[in-house]
Structures are given as structure tokens and as C-alpha cells.
PDBML (XML) file of the C-alpha atoms, coordinates in Angstrom:
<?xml version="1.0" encoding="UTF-8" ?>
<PDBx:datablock datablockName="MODEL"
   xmlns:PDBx="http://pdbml.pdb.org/schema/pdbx-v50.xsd"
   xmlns:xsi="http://www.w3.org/2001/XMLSchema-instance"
   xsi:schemaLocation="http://pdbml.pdb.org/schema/pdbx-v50.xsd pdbx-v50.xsd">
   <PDBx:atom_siteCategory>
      <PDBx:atom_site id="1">
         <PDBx:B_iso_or_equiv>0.00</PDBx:B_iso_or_equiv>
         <PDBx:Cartn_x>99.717</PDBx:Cartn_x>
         <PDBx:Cartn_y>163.015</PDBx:Cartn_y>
         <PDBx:Cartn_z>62.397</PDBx:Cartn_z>
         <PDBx:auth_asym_id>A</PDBx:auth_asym_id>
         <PDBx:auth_atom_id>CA</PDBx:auth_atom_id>
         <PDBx:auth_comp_id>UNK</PDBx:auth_comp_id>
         <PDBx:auth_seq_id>1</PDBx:auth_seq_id>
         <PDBx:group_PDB>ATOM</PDBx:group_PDB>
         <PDBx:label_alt_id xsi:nil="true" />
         <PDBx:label_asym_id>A</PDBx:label_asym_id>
         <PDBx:label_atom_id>CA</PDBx:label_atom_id>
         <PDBx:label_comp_id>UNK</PDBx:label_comp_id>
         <PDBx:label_entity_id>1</PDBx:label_entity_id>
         <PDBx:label_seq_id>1</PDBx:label_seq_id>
         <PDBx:occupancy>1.00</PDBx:occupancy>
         <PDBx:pdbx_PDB_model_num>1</PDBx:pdbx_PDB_model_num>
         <PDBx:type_symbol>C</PDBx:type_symbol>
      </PDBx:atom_site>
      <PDBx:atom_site id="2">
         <PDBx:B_iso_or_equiv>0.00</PDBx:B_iso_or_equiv>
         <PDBx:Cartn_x>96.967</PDBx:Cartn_x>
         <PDBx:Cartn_y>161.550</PDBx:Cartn_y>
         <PDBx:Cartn_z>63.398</PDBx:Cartn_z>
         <PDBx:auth_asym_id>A</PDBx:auth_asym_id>
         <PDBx:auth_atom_id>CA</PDBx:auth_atom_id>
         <PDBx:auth_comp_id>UNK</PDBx:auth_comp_id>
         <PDBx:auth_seq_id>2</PDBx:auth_seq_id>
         <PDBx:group_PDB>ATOM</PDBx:group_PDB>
         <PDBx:label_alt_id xsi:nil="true" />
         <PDBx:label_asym_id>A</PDBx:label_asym_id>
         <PDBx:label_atom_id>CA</PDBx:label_atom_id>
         <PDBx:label_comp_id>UNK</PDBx:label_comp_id>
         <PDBx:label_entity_id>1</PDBx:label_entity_id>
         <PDBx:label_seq_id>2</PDBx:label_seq_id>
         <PDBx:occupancy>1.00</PDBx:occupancy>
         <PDBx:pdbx_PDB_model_num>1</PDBx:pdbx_PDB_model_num>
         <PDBx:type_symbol>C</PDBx:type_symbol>
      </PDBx:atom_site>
      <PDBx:atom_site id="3">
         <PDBx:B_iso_or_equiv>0.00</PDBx:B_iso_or_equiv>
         <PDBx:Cartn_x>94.306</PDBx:Cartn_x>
         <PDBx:Cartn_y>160.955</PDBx:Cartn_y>
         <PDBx:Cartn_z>61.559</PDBx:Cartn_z>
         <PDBx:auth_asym_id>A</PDBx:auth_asym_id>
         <PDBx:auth_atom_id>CA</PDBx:auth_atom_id>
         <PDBx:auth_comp_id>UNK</PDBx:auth_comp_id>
         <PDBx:auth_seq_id>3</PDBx:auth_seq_id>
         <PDBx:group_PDB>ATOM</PDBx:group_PDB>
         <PDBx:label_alt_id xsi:nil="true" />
         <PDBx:label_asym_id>A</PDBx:label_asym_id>
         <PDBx:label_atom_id>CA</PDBx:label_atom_id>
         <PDBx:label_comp_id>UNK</PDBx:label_comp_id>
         <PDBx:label_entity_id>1</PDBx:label_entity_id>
         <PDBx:label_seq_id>3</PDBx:label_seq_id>
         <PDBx:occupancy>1.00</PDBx:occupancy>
         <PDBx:pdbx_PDB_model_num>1</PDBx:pdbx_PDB_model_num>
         <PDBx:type_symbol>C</PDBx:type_symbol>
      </PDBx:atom_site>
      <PDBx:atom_site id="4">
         <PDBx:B_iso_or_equiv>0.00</PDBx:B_iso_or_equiv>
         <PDBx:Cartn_x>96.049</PDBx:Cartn_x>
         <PDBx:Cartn_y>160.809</PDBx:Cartn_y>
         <PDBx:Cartn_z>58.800</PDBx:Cartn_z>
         <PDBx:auth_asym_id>A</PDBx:auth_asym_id>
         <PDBx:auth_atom_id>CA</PDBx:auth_atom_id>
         <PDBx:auth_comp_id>UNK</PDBx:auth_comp_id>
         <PDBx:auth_seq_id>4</PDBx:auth_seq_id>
         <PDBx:group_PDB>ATOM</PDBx:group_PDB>
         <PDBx:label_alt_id xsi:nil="true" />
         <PDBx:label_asym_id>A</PDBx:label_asym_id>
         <PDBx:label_atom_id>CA</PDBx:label_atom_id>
         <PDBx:label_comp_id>UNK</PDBx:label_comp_id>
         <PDBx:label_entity_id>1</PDBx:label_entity_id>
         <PDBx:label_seq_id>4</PDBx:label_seq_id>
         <PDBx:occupancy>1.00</PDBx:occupancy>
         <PDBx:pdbx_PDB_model_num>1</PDBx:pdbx_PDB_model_num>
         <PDBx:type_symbol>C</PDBx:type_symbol>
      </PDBx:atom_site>
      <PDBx:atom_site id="5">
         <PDBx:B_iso_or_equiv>0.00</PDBx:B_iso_or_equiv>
         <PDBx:Cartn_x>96.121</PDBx:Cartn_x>
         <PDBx:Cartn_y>160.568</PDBx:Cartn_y>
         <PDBx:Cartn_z>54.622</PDBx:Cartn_z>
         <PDBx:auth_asym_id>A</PDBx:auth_asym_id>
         <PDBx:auth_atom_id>CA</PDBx:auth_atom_id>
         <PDBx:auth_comp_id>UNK</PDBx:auth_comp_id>
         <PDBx:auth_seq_id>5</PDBx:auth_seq_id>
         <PDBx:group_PDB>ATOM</PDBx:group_PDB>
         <PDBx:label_alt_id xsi:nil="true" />
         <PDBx:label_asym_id>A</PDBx:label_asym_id>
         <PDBx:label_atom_id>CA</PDBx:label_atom_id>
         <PDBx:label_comp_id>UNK</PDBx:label_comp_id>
         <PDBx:label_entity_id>1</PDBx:label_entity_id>
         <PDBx:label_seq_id>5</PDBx:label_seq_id>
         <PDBx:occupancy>1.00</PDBx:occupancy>
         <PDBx:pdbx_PDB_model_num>1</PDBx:pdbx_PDB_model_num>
         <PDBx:type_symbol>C</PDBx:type_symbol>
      </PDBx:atom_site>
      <PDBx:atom_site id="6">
         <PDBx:B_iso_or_equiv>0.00</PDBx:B_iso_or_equiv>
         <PDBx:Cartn_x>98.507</PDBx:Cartn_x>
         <PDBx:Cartn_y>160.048</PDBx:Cartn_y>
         <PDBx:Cartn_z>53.146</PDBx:Cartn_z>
         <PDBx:auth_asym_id>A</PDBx:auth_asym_id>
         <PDBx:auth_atom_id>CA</PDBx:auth_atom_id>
         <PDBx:auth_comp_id>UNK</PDBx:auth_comp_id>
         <PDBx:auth_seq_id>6</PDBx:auth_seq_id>
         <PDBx:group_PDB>ATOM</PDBx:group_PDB>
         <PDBx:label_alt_id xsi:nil="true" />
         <PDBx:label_asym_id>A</PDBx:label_asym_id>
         <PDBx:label_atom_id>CA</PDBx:label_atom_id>
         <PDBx:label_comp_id>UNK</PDBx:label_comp_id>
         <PDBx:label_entity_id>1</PDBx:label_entity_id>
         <PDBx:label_seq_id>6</PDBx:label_seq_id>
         <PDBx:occupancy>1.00</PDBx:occupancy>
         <PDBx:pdbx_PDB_model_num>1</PDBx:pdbx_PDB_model_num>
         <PDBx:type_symbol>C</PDBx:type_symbol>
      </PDBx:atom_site>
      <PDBx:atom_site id="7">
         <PDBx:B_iso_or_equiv>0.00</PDBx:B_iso_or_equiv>
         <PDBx:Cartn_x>101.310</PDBx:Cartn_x>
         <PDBx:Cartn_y>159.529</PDBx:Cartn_y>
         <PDBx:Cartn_z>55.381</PDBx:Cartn_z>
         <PDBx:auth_asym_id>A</PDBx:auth_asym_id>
         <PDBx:auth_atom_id>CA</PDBx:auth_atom_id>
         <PDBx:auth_comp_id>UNK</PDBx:auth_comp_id>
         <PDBx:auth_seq_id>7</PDBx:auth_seq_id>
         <PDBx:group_PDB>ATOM</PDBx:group_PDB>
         <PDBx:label_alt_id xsi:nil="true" />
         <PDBx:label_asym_id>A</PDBx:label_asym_id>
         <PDBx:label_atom_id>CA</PDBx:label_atom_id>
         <PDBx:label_comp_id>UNK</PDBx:label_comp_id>
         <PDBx:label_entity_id>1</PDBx:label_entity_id>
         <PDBx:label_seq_id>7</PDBx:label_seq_id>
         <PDBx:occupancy>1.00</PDBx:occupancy>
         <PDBx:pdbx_PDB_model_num>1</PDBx:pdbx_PDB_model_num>
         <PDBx:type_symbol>C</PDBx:type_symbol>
      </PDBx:atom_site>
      <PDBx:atom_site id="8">
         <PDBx:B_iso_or_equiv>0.00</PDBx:B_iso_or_equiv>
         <PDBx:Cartn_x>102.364</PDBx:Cartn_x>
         <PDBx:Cartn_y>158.924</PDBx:Cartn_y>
         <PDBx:Cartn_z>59.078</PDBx:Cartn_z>
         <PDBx:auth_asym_id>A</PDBx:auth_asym_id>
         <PDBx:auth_atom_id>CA</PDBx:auth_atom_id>
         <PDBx:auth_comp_id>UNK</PDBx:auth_comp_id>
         <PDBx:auth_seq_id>8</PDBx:auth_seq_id>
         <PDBx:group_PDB>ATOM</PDBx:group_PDB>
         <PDBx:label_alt_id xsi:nil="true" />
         <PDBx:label_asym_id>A</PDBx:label_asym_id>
         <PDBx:label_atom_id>CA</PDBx:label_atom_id>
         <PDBx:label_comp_id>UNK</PDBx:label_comp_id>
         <PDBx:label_entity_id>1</PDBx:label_entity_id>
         <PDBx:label_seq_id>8</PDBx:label_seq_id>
         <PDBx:occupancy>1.00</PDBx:occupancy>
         <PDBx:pdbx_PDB_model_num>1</PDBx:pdbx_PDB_model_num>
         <PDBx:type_symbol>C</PDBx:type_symbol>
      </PDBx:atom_site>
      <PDBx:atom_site id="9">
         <PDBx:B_iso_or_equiv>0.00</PDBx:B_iso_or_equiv>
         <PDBx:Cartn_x>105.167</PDBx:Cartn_x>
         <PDBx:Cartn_y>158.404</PDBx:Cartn_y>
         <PDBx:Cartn_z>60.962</PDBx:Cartn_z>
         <PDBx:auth_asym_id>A</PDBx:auth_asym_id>
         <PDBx:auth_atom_id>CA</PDBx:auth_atom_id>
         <PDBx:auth_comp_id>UNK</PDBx:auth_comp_id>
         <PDBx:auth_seq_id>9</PDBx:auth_seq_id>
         <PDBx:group_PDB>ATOM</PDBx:group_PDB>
         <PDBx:label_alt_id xsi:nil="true" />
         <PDBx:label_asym_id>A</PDBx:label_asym_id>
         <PDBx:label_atom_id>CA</PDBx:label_atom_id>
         <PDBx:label_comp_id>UNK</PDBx:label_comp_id>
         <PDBx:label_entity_id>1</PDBx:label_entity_id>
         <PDBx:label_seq_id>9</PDBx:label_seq_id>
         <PDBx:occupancy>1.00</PDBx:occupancy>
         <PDBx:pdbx_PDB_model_num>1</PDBx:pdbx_PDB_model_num>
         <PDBx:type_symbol>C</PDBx:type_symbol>
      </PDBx:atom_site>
      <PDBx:atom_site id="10">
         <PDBx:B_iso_or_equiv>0.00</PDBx:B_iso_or_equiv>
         <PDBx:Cartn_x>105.429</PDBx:Cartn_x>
         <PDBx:Cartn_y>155.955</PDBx:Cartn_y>
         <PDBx:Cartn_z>63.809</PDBx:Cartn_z>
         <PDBx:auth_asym_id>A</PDBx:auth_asym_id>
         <PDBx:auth_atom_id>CA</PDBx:auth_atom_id>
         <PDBx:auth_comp_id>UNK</PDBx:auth_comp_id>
         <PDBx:auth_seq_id>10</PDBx:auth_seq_id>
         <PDBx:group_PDB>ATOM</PDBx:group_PDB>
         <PDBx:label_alt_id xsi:nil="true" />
         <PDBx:label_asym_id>A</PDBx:label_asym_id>
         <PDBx:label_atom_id>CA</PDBx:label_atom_id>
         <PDBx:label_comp_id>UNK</PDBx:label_comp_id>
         <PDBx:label_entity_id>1</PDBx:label_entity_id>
         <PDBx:label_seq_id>10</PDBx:label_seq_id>
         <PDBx:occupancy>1.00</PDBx:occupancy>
         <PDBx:pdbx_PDB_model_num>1</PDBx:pdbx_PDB_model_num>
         <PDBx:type_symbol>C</PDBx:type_symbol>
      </PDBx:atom_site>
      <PDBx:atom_site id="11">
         <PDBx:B_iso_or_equiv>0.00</PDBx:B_iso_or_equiv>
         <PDBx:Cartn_x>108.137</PDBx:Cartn_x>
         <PDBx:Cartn_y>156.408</PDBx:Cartn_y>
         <PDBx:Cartn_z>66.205</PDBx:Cartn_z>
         <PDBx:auth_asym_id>A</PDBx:auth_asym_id>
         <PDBx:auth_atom_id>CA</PDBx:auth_atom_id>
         <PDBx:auth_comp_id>UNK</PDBx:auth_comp_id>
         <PDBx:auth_seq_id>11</PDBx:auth_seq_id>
         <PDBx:group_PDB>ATOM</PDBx:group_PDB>
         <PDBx:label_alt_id xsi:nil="true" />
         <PDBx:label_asym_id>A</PDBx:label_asym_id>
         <PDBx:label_atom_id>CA</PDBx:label_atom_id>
         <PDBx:label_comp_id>UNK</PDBx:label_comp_id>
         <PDBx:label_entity_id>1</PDBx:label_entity_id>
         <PDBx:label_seq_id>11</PDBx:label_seq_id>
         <PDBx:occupancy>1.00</PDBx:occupancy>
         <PDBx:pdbx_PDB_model_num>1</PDBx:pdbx_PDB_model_num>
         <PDBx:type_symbol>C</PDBx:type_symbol>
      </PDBx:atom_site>
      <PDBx:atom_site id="12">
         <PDBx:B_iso_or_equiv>0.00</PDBx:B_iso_or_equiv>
         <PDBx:Cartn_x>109.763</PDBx:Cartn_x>
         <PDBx:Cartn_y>153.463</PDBx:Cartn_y>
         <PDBx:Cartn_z>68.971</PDBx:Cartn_z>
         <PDBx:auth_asym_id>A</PDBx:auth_asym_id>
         <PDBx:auth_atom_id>CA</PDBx:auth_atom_id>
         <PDBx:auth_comp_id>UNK</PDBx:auth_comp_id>
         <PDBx:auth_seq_id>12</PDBx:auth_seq_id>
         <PDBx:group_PDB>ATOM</PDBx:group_PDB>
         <PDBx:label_alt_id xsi:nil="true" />
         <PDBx:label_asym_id>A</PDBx:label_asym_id>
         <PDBx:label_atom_id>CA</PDBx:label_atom_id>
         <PDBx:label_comp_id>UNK</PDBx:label_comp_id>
         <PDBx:label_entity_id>1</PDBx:label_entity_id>
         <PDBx:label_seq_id>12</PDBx:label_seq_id>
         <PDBx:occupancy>1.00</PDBx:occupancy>
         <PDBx:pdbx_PDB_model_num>1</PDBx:pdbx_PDB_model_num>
         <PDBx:type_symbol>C</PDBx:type_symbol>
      </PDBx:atom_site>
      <PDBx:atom_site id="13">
         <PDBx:B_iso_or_equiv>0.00</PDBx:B_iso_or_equiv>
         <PDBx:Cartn_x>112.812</PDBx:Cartn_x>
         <PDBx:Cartn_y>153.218</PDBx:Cartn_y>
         <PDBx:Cartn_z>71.045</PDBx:Cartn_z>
         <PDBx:auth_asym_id>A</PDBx:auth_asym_id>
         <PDBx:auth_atom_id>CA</PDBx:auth_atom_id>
         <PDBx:auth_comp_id>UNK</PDBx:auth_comp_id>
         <PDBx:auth_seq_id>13</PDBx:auth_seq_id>
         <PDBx:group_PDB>ATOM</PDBx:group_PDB>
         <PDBx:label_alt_id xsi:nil="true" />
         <PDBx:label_asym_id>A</PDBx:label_asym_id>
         <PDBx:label_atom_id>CA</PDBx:label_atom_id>
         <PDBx:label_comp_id>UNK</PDBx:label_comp_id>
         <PDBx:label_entity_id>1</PDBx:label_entity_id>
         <PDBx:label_seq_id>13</PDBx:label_seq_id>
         <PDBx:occupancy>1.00</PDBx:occupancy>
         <PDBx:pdbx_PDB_model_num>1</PDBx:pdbx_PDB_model_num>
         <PDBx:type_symbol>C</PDBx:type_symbol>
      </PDBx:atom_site>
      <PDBx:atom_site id="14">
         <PDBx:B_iso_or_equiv>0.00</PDBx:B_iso_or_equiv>
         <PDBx:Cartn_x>114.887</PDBx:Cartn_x>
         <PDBx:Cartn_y>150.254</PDBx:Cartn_y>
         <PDBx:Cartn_z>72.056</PDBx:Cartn_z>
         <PDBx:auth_asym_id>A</PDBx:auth_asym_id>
         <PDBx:auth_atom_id>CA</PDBx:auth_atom_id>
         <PDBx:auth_comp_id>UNK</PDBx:auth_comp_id>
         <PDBx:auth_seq_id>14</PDBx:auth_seq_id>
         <PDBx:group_PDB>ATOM</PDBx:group_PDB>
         <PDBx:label_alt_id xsi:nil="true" />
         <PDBx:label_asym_id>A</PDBx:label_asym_id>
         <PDBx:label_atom_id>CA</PDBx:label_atom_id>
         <PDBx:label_comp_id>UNK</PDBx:label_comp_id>
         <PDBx:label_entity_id>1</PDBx:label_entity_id>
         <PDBx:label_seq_id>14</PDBx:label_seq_id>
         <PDBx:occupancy>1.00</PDBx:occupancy>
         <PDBx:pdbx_PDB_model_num>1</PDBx:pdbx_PDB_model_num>
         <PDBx:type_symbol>C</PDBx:type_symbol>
      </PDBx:atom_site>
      <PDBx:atom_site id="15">
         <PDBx:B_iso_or_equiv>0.00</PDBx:B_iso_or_equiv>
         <PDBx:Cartn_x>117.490</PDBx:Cartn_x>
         <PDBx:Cartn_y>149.806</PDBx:Cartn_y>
         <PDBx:Cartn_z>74.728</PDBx:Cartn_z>
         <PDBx:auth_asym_id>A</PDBx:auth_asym_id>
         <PDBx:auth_atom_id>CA</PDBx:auth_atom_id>
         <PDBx:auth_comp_id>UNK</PDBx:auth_comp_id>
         <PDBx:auth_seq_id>15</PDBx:auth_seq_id>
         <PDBx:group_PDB>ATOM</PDBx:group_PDB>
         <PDBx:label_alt_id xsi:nil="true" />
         <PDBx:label_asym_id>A</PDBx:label_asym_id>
         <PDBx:label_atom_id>CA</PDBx:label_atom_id>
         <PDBx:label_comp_id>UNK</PDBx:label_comp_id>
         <PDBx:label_entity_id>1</PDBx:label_entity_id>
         <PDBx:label_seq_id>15</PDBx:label_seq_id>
         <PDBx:occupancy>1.00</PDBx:occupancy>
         <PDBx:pdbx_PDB_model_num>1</PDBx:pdbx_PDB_model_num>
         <PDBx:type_symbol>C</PDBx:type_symbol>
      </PDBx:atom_site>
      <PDBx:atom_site id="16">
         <PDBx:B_iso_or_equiv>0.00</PDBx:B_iso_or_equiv>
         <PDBx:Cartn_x>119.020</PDBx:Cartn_x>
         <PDBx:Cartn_y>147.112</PDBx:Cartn_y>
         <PDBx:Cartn_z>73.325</PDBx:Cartn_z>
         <PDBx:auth_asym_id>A</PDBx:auth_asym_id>
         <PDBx:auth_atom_id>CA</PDBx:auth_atom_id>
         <PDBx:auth_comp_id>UNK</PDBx:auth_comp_id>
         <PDBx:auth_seq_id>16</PDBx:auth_seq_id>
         <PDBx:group_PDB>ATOM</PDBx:group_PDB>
         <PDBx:label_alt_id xsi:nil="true" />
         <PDBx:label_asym_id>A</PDBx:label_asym_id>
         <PDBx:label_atom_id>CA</PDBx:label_atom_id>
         <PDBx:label_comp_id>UNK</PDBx:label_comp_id>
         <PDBx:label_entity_id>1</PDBx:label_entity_id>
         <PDBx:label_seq_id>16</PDBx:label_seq_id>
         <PDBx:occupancy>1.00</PDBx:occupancy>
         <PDBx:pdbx_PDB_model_num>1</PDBx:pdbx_PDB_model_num>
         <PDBx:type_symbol>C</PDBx:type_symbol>
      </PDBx:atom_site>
      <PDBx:atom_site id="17">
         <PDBx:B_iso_or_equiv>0.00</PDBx:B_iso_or_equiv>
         <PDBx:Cartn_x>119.666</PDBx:Cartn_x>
         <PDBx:Cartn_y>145.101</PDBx:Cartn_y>
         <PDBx:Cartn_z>69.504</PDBx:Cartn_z>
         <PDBx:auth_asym_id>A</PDBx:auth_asym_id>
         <PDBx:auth_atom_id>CA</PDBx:auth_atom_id>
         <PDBx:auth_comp_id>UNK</PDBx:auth_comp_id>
         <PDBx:auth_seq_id>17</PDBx:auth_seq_id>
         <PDBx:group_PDB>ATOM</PDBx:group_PDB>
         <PDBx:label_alt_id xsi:nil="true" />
         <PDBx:label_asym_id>A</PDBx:label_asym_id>
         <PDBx:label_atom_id>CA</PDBx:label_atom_id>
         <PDBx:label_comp_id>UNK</PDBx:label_comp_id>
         <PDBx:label_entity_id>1</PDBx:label_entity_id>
         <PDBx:label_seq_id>17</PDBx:label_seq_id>
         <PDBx:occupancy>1.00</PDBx:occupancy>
         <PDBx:pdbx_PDB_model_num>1</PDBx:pdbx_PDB_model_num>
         <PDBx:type_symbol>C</PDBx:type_symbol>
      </PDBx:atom_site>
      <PDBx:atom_site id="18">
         <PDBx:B_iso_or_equiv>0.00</PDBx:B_iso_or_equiv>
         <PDBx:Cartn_x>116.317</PDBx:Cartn_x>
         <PDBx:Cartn_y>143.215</PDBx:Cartn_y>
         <PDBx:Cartn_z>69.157</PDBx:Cartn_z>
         <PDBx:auth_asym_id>A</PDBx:auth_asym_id>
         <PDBx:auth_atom_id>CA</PDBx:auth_atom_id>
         <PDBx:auth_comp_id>UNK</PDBx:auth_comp_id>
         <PDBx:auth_seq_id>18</PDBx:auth_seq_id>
         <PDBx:group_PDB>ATOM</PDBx:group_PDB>
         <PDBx:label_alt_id xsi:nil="true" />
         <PDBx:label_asym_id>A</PDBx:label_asym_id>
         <PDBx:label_atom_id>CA</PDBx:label_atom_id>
         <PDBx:label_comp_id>UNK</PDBx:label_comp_id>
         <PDBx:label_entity_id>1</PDBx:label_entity_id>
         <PDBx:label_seq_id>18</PDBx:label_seq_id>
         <PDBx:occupancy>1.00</PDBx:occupancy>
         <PDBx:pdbx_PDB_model_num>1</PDBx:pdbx_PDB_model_num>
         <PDBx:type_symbol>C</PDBx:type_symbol>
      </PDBx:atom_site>
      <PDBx:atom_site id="19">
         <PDBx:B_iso_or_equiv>0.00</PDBx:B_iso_or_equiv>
         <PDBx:Cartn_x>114.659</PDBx:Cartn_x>
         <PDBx:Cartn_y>141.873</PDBx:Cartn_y>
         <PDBx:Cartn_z>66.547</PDBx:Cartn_z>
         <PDBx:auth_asym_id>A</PDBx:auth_asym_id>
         <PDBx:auth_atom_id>CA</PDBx:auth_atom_id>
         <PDBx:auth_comp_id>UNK</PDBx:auth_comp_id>
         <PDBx:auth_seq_id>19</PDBx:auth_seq_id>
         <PDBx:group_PDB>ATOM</PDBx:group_PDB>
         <PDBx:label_alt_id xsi:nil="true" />
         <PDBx:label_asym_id>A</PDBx:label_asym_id>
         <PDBx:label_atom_id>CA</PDBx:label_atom_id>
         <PDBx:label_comp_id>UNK</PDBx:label_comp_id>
         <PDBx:label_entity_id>1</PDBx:label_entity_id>
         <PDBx:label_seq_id>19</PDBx:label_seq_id>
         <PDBx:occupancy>1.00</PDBx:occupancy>
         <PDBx:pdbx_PDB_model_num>1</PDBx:pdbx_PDB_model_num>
         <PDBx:type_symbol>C</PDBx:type_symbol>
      </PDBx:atom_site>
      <PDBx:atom_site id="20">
         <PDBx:B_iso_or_equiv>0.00</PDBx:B_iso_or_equiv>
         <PDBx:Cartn_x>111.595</PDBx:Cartn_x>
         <PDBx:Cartn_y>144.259</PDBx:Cartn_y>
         <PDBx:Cartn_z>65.729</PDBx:Cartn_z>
         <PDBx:auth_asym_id>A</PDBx:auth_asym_id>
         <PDBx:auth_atom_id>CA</PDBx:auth_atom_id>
         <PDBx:auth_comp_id>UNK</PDBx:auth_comp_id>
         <PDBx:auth_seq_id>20</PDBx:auth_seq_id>
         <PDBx:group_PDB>ATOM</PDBx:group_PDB>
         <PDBx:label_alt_id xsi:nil="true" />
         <PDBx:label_asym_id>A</PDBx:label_asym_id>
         <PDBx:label_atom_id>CA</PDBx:label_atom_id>
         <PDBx:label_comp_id>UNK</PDBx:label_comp_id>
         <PDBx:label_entity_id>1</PDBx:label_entity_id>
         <PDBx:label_seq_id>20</PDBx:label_seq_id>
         <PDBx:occupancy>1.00</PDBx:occupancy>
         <PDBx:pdbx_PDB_model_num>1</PDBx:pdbx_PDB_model_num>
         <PDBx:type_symbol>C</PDBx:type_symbol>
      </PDBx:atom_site>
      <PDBx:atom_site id="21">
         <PDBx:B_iso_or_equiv>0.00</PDBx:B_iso_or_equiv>
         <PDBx:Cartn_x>108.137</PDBx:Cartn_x>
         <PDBx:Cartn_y>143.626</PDBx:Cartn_y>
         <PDBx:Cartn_z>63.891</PDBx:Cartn_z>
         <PDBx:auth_asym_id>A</PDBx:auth_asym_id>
         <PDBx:auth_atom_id>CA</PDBx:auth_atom_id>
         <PDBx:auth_comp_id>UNK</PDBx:auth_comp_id>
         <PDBx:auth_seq_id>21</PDBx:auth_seq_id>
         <PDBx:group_PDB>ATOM</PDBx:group_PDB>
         <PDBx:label_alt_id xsi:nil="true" />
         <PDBx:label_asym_id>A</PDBx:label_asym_id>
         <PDBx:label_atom_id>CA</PDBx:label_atom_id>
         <PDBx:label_comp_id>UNK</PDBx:label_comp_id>
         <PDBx:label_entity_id>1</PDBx:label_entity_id>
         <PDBx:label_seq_id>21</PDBx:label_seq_id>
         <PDBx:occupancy>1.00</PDBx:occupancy>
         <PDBx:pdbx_PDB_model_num>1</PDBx:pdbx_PDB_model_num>
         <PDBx:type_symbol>C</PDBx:type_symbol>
      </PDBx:atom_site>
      <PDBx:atom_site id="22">
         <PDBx:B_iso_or_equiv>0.00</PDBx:B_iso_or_equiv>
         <PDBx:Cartn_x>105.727</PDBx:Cartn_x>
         <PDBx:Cartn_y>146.542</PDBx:Cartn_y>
         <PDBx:Cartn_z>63.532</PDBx:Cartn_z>
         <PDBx:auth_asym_id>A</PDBx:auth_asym_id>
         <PDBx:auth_atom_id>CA</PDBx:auth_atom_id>
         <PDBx:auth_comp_id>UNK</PDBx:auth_comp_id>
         <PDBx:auth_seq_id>22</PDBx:auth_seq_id>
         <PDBx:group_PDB>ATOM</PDBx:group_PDB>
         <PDBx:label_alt_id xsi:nil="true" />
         <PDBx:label_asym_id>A</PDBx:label_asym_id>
         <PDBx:label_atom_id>CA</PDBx:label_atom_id>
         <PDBx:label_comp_id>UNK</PDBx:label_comp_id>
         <PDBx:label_entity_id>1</PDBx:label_entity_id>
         <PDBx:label_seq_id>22</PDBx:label_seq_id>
         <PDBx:occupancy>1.00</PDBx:occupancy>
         <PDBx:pdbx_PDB_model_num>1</PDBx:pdbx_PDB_model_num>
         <PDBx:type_symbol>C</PDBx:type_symbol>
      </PDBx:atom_site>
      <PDBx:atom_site id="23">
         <PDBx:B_iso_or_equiv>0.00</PDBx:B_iso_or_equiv>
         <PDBx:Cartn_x>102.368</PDBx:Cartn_x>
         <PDBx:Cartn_y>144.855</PDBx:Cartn_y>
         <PDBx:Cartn_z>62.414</PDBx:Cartn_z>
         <PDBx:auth_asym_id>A</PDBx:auth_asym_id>
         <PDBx:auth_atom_id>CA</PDBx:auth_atom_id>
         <PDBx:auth_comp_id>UNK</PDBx:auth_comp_id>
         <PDBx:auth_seq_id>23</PDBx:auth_seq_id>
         <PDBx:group_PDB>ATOM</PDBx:group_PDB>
         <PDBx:label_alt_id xsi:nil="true" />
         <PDBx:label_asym_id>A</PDBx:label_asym_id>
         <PDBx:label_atom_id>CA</PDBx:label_atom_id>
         <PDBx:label_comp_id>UNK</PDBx:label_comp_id>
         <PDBx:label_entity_id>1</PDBx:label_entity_id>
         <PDBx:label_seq_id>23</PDBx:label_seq_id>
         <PDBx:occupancy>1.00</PDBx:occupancy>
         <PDBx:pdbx_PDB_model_num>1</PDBx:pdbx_PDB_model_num>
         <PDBx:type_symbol>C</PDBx:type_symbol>
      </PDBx:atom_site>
      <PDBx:atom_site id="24">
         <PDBx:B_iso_or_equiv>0.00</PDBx:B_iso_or_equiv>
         <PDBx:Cartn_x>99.676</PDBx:Cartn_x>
         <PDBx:Cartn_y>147.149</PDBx:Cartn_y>
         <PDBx:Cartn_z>61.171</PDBx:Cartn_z>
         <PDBx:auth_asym_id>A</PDBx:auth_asym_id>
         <PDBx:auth_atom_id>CA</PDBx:auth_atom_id>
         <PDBx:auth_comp_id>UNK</PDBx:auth_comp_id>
         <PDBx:auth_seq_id>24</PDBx:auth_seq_id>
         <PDBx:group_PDB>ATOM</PDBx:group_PDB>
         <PDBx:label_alt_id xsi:nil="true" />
         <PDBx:label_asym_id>A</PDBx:label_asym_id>
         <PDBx:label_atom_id>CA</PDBx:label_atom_id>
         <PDBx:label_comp_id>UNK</PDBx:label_comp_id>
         <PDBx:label_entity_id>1</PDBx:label_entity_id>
         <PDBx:label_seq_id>24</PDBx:label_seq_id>
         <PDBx:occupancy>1.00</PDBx:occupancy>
         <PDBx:pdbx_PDB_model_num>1</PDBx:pdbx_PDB_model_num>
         <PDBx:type_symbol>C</PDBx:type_symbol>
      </PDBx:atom_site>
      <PDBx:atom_site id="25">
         <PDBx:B_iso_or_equiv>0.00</PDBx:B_iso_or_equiv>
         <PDBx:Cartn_x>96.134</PDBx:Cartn_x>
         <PDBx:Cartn_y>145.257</PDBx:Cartn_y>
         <PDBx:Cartn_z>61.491</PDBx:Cartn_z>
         <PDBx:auth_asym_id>A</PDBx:auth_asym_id>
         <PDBx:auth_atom_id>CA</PDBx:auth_atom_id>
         <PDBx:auth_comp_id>UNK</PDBx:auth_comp_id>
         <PDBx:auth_seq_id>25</PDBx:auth_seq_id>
         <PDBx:group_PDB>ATOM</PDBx:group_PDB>
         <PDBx:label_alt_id xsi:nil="true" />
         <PDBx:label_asym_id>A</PDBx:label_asym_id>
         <PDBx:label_atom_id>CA</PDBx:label_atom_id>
         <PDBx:label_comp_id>UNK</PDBx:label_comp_id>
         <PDBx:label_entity_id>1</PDBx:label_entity_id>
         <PDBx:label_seq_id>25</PDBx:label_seq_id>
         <PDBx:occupancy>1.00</PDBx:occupancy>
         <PDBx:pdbx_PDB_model_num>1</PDBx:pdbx_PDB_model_num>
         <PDBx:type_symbol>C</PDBx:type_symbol>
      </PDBx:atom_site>
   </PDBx:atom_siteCategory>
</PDBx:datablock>
């Protein structure tokens, strides 16, 4: 959800192997 506390889930899709970084800043 969104706002959140405590916890949130964050959801992505890739078409291909990649090498990922999800950043929070």
C-alpha cells in the first residue's frame, strides 16, 4: 500500500536476464 508503515511491496517486470538495482532515496 501506499502510504505505508510498516511494510510495502514493490512490484517490476523484465523481458529479459538483466542485472537489477532498486534504489530507495
Amino acid at each position: 500500500p501506499n502510504p505505508f508503515n510498516p511494510s510495502t511491496k514493490i512490484g517490476f517486470q523484465i523481458p529479459s536476464d538483466e542485472f537489477v538495482t532498486l534504489k530507495i532515496y
